[in-house]
C-alpha atoms as a PDB file:
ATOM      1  CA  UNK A   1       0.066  27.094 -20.589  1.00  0.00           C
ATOM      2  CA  UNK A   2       3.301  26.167 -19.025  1.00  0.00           C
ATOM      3  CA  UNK A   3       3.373  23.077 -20.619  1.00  0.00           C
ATOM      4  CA  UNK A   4       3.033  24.661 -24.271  1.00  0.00           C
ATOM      5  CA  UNK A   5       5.489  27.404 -23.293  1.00  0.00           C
ATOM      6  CA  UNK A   6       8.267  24.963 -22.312  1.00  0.00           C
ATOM      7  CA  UNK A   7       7.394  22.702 -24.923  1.00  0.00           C
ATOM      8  CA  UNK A   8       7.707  25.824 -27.417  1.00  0.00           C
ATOM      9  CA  UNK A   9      11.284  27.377 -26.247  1.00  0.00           C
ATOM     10  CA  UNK A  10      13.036  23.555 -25.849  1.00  0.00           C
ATOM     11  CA  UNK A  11      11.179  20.347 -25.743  1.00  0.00           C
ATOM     12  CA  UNK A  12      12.878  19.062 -22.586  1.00  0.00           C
ATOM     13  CA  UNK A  13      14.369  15.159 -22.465  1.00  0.00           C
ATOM     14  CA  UNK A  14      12.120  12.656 -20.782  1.00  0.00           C
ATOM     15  CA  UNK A  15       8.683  13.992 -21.585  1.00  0.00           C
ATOM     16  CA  UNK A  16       6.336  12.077 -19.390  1.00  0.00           C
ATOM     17  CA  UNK A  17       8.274  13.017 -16.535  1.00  0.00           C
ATOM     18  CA  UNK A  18       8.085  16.336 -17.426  1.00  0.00           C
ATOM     19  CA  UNK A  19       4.249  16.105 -17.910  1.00  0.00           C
ATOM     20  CA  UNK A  20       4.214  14.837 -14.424  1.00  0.00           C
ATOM     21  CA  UNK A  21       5.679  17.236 -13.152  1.00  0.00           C
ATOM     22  CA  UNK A  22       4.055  19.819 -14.846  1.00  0.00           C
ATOM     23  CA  UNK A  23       0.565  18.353 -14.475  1.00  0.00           C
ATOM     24  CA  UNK A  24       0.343  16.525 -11.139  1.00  0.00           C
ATOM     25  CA  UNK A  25       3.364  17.564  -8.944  1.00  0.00           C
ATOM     26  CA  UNK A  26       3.386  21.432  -9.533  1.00  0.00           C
ATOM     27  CA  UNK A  27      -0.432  22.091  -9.003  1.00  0.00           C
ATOM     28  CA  UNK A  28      -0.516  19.345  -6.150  1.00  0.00           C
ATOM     29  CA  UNK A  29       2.016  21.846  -4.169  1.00  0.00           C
ATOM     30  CA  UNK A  30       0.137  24.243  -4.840  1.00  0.00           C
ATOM     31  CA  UNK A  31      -3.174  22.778  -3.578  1.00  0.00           C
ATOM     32  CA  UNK A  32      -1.374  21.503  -0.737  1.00  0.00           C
ATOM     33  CA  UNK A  33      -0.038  25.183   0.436  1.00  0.00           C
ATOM     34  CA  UNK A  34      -3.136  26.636  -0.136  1.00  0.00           C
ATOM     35  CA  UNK A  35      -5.099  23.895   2.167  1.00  0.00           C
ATOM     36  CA  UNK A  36      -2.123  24.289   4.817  1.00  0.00           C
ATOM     37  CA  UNK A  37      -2.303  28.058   4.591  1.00  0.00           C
ATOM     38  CA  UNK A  38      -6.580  27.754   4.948  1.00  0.00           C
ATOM     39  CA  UNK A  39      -5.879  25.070   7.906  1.00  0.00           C
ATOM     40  CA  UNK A  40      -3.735  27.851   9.378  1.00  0.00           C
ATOM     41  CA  UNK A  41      -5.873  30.737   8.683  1.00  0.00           C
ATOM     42  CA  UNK A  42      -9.167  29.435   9.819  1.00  0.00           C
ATOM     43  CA  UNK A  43     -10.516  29.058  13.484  1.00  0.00           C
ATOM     44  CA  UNK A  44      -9.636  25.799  15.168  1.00  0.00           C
ATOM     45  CA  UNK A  45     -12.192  23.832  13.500  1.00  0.00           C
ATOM     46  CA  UNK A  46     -11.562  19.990  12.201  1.00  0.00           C
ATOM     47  CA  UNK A  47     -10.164  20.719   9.124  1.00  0.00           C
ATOM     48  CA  UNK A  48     -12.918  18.625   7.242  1.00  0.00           C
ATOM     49  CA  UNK A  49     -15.704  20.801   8.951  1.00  0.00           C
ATOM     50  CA  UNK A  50     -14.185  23.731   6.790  1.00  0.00           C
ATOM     51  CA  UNK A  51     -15.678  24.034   2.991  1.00  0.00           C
ATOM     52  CA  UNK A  52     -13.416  26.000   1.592  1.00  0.00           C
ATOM     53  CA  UNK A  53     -11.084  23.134   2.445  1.00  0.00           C
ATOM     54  CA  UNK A  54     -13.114  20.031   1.457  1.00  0.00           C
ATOM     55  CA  UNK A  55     -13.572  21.629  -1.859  1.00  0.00           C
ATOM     56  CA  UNK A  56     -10.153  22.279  -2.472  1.00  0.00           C
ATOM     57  CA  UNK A  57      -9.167  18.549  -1.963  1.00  0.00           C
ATOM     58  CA  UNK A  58     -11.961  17.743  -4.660  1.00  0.00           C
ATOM     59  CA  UNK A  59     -10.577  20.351  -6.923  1.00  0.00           C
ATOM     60  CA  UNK A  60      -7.155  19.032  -6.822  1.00  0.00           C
ATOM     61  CA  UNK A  61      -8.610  15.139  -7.224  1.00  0.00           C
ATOM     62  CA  UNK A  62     -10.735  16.642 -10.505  1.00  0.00           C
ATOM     63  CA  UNK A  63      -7.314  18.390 -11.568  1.00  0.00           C
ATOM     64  CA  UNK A  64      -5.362  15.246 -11.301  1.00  0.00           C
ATOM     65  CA  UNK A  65      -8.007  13.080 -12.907  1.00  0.00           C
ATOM     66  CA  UNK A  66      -8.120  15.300 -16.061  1.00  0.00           C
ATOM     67  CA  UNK A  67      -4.913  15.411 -15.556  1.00  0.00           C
ATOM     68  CA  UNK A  68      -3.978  12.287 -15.985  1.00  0.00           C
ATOM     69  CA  UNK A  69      -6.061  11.707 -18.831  1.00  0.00           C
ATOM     70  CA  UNK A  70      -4.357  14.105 -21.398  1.00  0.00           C
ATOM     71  CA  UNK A  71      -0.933  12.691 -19.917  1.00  0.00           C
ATOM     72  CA  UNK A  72      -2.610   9.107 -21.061  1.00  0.00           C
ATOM     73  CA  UNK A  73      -3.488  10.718 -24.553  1.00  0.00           C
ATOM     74  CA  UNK A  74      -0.021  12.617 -24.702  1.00  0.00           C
ATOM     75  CA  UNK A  75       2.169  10.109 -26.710  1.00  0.00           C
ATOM     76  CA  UNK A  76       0.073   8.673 -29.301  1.00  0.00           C
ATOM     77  CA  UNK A  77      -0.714  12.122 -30.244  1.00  0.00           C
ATOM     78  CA  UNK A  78       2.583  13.562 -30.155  1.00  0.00           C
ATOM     79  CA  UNK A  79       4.180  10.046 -31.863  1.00  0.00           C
ATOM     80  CA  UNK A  80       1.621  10.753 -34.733  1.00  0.00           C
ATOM     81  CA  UNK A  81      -1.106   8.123 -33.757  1.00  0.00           C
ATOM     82  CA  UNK A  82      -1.110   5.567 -37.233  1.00  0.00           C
ATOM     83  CA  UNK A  83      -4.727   5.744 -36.683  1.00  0.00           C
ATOM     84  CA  UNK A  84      -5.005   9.365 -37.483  1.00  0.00           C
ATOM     85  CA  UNK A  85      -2.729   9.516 -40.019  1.00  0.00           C
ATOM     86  CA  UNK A  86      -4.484   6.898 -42.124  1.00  0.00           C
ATOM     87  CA  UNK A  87      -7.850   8.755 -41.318  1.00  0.00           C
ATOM     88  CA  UNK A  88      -5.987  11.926 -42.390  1.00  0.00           C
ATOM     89  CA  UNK A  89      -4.735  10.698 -45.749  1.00  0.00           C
ATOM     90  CA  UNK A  90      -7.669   9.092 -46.945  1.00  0.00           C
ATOM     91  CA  UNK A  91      -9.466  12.448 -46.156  1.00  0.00           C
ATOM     92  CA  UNK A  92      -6.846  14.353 -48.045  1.00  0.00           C
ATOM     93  CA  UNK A  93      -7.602  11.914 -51.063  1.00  0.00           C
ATOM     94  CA  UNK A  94     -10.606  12.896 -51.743  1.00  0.00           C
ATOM     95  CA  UNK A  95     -12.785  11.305 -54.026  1.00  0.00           C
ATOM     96  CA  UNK A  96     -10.239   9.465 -55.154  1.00  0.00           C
ATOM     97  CA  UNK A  97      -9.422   7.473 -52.007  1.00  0.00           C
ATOM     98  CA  UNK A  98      -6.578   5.033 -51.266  1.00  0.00           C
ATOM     99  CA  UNK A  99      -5.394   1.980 -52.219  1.00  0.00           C
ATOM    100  CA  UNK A 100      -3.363  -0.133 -49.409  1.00  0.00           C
ATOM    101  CA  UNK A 101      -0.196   0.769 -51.285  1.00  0.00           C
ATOM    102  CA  UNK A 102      -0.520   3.957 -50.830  1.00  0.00           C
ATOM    103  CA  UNK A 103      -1.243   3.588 -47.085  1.00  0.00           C
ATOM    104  CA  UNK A 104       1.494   1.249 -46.937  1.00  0.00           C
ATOM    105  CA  UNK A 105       3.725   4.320 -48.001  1.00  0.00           C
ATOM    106  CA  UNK A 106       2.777   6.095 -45.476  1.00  0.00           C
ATOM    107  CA  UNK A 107       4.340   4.397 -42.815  1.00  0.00           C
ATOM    108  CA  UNK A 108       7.501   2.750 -43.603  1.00  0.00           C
ATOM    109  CA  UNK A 109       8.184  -0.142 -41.057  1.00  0.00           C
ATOM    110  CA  UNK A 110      11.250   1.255 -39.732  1.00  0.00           C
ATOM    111  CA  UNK A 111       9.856   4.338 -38.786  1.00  0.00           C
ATOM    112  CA  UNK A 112       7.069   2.666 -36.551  1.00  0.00           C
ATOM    113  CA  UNK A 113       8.667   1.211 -35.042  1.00  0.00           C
ATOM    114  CA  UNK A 114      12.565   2.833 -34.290  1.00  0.00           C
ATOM    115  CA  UNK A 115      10.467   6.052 -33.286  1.00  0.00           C
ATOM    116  CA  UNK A 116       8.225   4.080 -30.482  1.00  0.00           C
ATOM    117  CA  UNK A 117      11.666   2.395 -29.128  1.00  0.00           C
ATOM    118  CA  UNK A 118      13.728   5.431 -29.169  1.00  0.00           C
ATOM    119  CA  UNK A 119      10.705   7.293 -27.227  1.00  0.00           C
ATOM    120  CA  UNK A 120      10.564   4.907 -24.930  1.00  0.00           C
ATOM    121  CA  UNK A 121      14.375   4.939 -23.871  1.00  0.00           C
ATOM    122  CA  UNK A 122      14.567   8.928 -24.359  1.00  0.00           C
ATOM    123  CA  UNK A 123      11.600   8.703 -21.269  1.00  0.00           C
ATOM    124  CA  UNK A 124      13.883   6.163 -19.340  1.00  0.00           C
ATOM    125  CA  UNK A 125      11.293   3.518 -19.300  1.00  0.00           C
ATOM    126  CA  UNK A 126      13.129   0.854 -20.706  1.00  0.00           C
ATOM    127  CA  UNK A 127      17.020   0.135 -20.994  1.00  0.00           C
ATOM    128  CA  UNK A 128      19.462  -2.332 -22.997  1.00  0.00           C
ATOM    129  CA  UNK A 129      21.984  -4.644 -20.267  1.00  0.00           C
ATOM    130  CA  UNK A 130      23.316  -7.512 -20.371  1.00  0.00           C
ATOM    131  CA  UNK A 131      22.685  -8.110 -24.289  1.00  0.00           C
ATOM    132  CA  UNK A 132      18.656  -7.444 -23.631  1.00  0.00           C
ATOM    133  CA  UNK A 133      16.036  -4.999 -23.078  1.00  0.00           C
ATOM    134  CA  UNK A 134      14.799  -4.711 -19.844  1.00  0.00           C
ATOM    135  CA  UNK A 135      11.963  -2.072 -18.321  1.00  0.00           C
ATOM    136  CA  UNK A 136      13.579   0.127 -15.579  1.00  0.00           C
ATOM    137  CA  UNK A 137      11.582   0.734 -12.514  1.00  0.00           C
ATOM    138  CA  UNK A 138       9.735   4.148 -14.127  1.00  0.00           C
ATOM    139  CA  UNK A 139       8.585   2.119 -16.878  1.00  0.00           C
ATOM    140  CA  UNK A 140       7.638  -0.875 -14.098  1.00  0.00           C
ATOM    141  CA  UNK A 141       5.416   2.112 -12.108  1.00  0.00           C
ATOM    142  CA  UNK A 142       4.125   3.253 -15.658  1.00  0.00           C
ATOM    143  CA  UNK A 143       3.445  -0.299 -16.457  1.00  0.00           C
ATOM    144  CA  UNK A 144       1.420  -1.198 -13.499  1.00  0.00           C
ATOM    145  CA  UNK A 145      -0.691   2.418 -13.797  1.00  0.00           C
ATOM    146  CA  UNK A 146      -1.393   1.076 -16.969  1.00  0.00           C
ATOM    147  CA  UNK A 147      -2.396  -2.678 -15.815  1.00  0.00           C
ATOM    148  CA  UNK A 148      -4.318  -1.475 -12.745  1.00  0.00           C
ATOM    149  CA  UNK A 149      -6.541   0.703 -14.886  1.00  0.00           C
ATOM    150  CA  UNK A 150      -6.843  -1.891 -17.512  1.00  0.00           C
ATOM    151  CA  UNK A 151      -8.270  -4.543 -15.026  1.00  0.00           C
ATOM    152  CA  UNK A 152     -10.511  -1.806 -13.666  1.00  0.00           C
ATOM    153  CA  UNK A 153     -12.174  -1.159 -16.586  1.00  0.00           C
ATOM    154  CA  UNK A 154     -12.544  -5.143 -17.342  1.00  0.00           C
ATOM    155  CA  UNK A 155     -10.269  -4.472 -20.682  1.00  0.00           C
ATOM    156  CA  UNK A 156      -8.180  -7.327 -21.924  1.00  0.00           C
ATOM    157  CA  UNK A 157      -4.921  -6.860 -21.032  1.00  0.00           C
ATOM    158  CA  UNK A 158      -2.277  -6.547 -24.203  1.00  0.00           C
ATOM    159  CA  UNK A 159      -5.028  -5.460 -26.687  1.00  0.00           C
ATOM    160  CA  UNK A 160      -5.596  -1.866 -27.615  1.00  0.00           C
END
């Protein structure tokens, strides 16, 4: 909900930081109060013999999992994945379907790919100095997220 309420009054600058924040860093305060406030409350048990507390970590670890999946899916969907565009028009066609012309006017090359580029300097992951683009150390984190989940799931990396 807060997400779609501040996304509704003024989509803020720097999205996926935003979606971080919103997502991960907000609720993970919040789970870590209310486990402080439960270590506090309780007797002086270990604080891993307590339930209540045990399943609060797992909580937050689910929350951050699914989490982190919509911020995964965020961009392609808000960039207007080409995917589901093409799937889109031909559905609006009909009967009549589509020739690769027509799909072709769809996306007009410029528009590919100036909206992916400006995106990705808007979020600060990559920057123009010294005559070239280089990633800056957000895009570096984001970049290794990426990788390290990539070689976990055995997926070439590169390819979609």
């Amino acid at each position: 909900m807060v997400h779609i309420l501040i996304w509704r009054f003024k989509k803020p600058p720097r999205e996926m930081m935003w979606l971080v924040v919103i997502f991960i860093l907000l609720p993970g305060i919040i789970y870590f109060g209310i486990v402080l406030s439960s270590l506090f409350s309780s007797s002086r048990q270990s604080c891993f013999a307590h339930p209540d507390i045990i399943n609060r970590i797992l909580t937050f670890i689910w929350h951050s999992a699914l989490s982190s999946a919509y911020i995964m899916t965020y961009p392609p969907i808000q960039a207007g994945c080409p995917s589901l565009k093409i799937m889109l028009a031909i559905y609006s066609s009909r009967t009549a379907g589509m020739t690769i012309k027509d799909i072709e006017r769809i996306f007009p090359e410029d528009t590919l790919f100036s909206d992916r580029f400006d995106d990705l300097i808007e979020d600060g992951l990559i920057s123009w100095k010294y005559d070239a683009w280089g990633i800056t150390g957000t895009g570096r984190l984001l970049a290794r997220i990426f990788l390290t989940y990539r070689r976990l799931l055995k997926l070439p990396i590169g390819e979609g």
